[in-house]
C-alpha atoms as a PDB file:
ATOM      1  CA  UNK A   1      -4.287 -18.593   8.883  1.00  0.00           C
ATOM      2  CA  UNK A   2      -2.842 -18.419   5.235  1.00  0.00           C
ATOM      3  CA  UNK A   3      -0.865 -20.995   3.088  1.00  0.00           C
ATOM      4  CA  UNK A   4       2.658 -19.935   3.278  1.00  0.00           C
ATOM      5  CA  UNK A   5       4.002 -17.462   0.647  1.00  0.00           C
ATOM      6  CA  UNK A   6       7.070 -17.866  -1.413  1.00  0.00           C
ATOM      7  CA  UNK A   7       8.827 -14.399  -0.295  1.00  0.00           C
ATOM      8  CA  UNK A   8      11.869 -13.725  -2.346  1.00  0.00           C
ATOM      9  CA  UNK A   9      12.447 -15.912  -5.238  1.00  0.00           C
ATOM     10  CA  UNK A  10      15.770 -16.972  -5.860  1.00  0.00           C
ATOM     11  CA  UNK A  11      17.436 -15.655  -9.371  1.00  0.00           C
ATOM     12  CA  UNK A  12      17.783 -19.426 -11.504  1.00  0.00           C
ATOM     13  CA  UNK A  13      21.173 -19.011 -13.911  1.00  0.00           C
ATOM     14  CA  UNK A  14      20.422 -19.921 -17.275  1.00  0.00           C
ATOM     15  CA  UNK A  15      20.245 -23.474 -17.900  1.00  0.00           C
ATOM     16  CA  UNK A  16      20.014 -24.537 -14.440  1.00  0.00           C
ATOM     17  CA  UNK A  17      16.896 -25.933 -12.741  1.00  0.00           C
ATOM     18  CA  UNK A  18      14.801 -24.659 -10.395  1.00  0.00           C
ATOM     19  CA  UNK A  19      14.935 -25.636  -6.781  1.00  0.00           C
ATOM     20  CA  UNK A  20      12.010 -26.896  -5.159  1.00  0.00           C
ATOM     21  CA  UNK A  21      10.752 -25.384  -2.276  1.00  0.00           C
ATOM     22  CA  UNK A  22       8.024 -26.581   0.793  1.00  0.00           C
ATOM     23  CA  UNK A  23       5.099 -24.130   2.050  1.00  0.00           C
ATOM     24  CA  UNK A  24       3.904 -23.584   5.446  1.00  0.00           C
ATOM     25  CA  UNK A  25       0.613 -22.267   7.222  1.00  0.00           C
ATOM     26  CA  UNK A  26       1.917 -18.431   8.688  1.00  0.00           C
ATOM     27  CA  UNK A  27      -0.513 -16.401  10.721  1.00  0.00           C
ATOM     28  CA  UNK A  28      -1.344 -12.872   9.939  1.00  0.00           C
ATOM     29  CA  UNK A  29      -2.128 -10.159  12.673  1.00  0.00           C
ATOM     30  CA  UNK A  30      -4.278  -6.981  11.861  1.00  0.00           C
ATOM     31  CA  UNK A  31      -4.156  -4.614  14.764  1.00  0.00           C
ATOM     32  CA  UNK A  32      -7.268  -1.899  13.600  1.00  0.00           C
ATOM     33  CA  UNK A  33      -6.711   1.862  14.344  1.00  0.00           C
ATOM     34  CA  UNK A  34      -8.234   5.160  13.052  1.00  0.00           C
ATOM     35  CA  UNK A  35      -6.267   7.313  11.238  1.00  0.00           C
ATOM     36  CA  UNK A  36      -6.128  10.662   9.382  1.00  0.00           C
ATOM     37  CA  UNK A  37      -6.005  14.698   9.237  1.00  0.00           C
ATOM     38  CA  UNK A  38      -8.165  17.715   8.808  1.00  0.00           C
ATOM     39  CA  UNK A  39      -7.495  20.024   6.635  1.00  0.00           C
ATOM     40  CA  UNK A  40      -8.607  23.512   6.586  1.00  0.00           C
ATOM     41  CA  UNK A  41      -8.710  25.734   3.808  1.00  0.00           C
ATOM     42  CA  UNK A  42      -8.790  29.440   3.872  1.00  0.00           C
ATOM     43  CA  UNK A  43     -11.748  31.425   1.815  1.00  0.00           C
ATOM     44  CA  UNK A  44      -8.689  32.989   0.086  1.00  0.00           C
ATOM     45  CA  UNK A  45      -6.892  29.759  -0.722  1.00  0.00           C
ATOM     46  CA  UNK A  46     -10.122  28.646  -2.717  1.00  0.00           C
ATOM     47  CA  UNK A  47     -10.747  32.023  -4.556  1.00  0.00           C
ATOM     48  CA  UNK A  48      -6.849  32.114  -5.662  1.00  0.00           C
ATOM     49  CA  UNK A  49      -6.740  28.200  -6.631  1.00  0.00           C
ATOM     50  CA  UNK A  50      -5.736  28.739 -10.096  1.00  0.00           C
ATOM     51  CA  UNK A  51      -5.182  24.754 -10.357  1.00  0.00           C
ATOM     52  CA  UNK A  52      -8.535  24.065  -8.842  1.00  0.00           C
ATOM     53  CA  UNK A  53      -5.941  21.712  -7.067  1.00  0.00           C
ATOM     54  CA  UNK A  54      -8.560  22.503  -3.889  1.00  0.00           C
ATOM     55  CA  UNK A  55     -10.916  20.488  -5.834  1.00  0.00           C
ATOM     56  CA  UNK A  56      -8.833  17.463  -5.913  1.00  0.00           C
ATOM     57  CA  UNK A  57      -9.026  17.153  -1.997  1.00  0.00           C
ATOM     58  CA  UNK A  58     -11.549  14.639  -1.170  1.00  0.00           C
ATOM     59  CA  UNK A  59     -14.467  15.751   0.444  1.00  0.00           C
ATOM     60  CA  UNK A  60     -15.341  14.190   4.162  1.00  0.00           C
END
């Protein structure tokens, strides 16, 4: 459980007051999974990285 959030304020006009506004408890769901890629990288591709963008990759 969290105390409520506010969402999306409302835009005040100059010179006008703001509104007032109630919270409420919301619940919040978190559903785990694994996720990601492999990448493989040719003996080539590392010898012609000119960038060394291969070395930005990080490592596993």
């Amino acid at each position: 459980m969290r105390l409520g959030a506010f969402g999306s304020l409302p835009v005040v006009a100059e010179d006008t007051p703001y509104s007032a506004v109630t919270l409420t408890d919301s619940a919040a769901t978190y559903v785990p999974q694994k996720r990601g890629n492999l990448v493989t990288i040719s003996r080539e591709t590392i010898l012609n990285d000119d960038l060394q963008a291969i070395r930005q990759i990080p490592p596993s």
